[in-house]
C-alpha atoms as a PDB file:
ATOM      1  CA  UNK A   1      57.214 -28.318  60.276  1.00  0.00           C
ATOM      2  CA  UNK A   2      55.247 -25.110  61.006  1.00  0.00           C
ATOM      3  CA  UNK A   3      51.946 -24.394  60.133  1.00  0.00           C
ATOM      4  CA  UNK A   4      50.629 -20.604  59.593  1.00  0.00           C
ATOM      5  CA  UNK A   5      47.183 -19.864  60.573  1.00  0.00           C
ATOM      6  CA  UNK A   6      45.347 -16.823  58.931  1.00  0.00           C
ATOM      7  CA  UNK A   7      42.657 -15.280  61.456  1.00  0.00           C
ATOM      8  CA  UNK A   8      39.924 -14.365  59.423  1.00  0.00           C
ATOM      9  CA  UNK A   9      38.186 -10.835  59.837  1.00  0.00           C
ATOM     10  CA  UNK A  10      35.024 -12.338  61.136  1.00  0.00           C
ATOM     11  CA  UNK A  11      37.155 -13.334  64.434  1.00  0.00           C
ATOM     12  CA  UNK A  12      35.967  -9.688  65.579  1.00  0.00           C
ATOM     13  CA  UNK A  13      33.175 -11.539  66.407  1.00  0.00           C
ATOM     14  CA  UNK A  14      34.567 -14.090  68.511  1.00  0.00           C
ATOM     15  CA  UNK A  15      36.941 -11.493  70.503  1.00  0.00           C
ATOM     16  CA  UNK A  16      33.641  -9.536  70.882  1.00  0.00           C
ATOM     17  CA  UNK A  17      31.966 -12.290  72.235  1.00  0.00           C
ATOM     18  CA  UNK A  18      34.587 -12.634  74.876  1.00  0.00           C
ATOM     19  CA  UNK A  19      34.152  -9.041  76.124  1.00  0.00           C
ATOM     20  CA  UNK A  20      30.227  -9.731  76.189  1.00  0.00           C
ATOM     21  CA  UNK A  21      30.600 -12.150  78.242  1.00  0.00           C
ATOM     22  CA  UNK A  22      33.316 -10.086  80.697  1.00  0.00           C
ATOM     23  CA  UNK A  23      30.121  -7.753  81.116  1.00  0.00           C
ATOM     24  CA  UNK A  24      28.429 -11.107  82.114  1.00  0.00           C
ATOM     25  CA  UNK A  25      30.437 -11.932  84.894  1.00  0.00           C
ATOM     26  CA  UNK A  26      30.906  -8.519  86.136  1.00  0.00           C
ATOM     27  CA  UNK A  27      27.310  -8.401  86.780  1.00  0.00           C
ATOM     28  CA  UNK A  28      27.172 -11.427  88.424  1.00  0.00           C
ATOM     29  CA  UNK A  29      29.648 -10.725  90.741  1.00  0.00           C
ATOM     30  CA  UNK A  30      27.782  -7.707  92.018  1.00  0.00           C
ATOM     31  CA  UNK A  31      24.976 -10.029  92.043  1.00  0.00           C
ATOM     32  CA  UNK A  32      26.712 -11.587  94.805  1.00  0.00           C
ATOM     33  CA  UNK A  33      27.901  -8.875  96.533  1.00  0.00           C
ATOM     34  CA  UNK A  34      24.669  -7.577  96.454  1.00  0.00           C
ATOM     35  CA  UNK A  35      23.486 -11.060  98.089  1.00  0.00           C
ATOM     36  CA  UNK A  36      26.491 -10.760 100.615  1.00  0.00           C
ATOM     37  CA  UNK A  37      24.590  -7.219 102.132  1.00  0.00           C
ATOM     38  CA  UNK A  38      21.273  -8.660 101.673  1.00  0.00           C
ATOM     39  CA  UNK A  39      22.026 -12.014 103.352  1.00  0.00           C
ATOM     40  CA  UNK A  40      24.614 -10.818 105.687  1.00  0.00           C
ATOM     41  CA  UNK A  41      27.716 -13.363 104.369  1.00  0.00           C
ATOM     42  CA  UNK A  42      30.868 -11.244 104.615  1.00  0.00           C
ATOM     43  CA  UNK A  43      34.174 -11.724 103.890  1.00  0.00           C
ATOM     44  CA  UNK A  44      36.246 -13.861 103.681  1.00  0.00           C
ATOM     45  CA  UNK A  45      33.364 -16.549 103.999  1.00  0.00           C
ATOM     46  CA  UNK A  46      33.137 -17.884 100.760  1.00  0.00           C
ATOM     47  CA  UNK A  47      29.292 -19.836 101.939  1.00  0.00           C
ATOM     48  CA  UNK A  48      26.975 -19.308 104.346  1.00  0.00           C
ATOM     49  CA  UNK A  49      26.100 -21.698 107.172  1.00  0.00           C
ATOM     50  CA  UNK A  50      22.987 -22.858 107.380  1.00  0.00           C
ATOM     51  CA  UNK A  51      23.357 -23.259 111.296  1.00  0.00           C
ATOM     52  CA  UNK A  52      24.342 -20.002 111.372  1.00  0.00           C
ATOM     53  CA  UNK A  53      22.526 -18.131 108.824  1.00  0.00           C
ATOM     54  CA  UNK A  54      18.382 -18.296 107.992  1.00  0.00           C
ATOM     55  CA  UNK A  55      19.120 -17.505 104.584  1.00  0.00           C
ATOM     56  CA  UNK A  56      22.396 -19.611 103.699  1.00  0.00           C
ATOM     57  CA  UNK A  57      20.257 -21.502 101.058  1.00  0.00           C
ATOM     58  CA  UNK A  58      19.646 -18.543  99.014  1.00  0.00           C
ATOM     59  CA  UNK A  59      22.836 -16.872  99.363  1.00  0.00           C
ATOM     60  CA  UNK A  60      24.671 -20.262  98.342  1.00  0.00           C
ATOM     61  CA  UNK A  61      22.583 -20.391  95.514  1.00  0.00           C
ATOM     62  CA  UNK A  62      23.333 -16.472  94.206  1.00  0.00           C
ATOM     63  CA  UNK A  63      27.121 -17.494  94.910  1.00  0.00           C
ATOM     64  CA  UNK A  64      27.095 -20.982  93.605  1.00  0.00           C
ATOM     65  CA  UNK A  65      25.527 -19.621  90.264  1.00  0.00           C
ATOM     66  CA  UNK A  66      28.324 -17.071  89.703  1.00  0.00           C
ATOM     67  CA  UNK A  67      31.616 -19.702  91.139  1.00  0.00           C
ATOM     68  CA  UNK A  68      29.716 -22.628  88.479  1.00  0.00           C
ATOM     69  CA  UNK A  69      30.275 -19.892  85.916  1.00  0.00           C
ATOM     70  CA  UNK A  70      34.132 -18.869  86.339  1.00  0.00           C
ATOM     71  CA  UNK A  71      34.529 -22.844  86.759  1.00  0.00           C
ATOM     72  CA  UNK A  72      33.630 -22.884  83.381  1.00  0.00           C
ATOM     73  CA  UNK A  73      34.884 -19.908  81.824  1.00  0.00           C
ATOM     74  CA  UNK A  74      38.158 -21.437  80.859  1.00  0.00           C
ATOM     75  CA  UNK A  75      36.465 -23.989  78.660  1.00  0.00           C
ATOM     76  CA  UNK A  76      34.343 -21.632  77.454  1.00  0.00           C
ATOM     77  CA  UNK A  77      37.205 -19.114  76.365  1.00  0.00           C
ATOM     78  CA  UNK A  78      39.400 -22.431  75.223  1.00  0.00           C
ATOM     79  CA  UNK A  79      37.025 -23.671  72.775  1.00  0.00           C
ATOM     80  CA  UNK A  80      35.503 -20.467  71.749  1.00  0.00           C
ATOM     81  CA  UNK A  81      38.925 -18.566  70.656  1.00  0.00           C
ATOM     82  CA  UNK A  82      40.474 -22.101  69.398  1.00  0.00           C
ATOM     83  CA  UNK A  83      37.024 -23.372  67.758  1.00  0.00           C
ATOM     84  CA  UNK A  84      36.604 -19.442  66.292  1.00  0.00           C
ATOM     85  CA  UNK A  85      39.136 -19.720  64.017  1.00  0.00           C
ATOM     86  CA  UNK A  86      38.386 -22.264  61.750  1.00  0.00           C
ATOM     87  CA  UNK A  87      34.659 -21.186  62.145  1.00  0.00           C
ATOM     88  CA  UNK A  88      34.242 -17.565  63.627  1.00  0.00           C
ATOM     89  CA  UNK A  89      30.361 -16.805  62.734  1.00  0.00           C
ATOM     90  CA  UNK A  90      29.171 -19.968  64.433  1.00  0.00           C
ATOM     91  CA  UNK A  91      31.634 -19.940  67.313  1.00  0.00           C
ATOM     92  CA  UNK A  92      30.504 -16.350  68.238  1.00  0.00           C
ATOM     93  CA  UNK A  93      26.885 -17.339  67.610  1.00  0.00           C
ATOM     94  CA  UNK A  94      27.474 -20.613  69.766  1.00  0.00           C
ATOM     95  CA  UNK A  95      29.262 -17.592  72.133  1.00  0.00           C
ATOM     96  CA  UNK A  96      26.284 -15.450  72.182  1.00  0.00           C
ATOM     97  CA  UNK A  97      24.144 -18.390  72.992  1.00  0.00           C
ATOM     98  CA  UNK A  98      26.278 -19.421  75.703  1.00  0.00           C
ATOM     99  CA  UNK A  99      26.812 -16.447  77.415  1.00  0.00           C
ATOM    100  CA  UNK A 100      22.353 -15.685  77.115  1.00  0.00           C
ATOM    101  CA  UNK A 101      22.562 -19.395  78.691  1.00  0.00           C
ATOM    102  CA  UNK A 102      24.519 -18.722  81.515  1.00  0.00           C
ATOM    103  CA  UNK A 103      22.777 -15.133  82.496  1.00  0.00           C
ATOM    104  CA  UNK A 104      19.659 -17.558  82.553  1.00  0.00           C
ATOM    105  CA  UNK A 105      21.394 -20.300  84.389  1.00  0.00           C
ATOM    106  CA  UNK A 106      22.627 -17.939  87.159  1.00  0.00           C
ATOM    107  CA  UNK A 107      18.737 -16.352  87.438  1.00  0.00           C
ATOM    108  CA  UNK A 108      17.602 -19.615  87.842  1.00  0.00           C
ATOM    109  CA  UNK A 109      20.027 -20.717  90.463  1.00  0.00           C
ATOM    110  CA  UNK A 110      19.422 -17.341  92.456  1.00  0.00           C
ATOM    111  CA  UNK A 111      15.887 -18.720  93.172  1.00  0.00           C
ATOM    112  CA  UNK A 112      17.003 -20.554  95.203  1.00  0.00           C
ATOM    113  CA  UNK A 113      16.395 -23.894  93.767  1.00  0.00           C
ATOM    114  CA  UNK A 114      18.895 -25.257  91.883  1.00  0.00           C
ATOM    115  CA  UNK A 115      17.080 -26.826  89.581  1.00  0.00           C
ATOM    116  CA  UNK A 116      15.542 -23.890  88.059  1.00  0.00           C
ATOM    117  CA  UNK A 117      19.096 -22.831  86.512  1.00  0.00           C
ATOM    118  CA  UNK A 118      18.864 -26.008  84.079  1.00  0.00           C
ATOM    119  CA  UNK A 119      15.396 -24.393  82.714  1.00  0.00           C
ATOM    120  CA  UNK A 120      16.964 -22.211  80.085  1.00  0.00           C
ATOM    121  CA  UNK A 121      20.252 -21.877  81.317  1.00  0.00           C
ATOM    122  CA  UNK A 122      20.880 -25.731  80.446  1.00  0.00           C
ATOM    123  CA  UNK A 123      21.155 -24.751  76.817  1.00  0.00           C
ATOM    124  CA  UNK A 124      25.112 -23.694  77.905  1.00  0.00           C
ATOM    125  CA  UNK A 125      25.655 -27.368  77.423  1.00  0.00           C
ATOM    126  CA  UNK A 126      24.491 -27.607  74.087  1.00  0.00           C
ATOM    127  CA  UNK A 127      26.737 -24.544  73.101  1.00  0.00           C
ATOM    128  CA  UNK A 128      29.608 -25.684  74.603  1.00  0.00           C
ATOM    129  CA  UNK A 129      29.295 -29.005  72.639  1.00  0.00           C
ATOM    130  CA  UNK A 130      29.080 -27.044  69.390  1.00  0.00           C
ATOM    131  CA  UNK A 131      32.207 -25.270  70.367  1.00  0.00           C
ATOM    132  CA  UNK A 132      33.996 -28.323  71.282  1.00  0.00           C
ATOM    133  CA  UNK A 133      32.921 -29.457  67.767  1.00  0.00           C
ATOM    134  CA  UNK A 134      34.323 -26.518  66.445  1.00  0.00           C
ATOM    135  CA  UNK A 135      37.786 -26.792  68.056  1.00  0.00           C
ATOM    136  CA  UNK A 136      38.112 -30.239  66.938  1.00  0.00           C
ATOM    137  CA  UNK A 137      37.173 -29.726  63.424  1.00  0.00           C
ATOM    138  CA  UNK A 138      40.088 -26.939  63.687  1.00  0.00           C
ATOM    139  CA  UNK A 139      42.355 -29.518  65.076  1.00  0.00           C
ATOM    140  CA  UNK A 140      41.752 -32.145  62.492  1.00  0.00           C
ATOM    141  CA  UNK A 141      42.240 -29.123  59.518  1.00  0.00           C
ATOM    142  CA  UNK A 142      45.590 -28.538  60.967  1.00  0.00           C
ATOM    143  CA  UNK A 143      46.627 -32.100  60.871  1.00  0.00           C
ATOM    144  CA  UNK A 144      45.377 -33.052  57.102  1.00  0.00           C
ATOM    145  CA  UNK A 145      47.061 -29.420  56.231  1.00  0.00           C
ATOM    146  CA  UNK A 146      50.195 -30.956  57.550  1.00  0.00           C
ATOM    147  CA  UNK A 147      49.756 -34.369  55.870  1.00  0.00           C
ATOM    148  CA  UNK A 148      49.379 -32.731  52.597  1.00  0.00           C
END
């Protein structure tokens, strides 16, 4: 049996969420390639080596900050466009704070020590968690719809 979803208007929010946080990781990537010039790490070397390179610390940091991001992204997108529409004003707000999250989490990465990207930038987690909620509660909707 099928099941029709209706989106509601506020999913503008969600979508625009998405395209806020395309900005996000188009800045980060010149990020690194402005870390690639600066540190001298060109292509197709994904890392620097440290035997090879004075500063492969800090340019592993810049790049590891941005490649922890896109390994994430398709969780992020998942649960935020699933989770959105059941609950579109706090999936984009959970979005926003992601996305604010994640600019701090590369910053603090980019130091240069890694632990400075869990400062603010650990508060990802905790948005990501709502959003899982939210994509479950839309899940379990859709069942009881369908047992009704």
């Amino acid at each position: 049996m099928a099941v029709s979803v209706e989106i509601p208007r506020e999913y503008g929010y969600v979508v625009l969420v998405v395209v806020l946080y395309y900005f996000l990781n188009f800045w980060m990537a010149i990020q690194v390639g402005k870390a690639r010039k600066k540190y001298k790490v060109f292509y197709p070397n994904l890392y620097a080596i440290e035997s090879d390179n004075k500063d492969a610390k800090l340019f592993n940091c810049v790049q590891r900050g941005h490649q922890n991001s896109l390994e994430s992204m398709p969780v992020f997108f998942v649960t935020l466009l699933v989770g959105g529409v059941q609950h579109p004003v706090i999936a984009a707000g959970l979005g926003v704070l992601y996305t604010i999250a994640r600019f701090f989490y590369f910053k603090g990465y980019s130091t240069g020590v890694p632990e400075n990207r869990l400062k603010i930038g650990g508060l990802n987690f905790v948005a990501l968690f709502g959003l899982l909620i939210c994509t479950a509660s839309f899940g379990i909707h859709l069942l009881i719809r369908e047992m009704l």
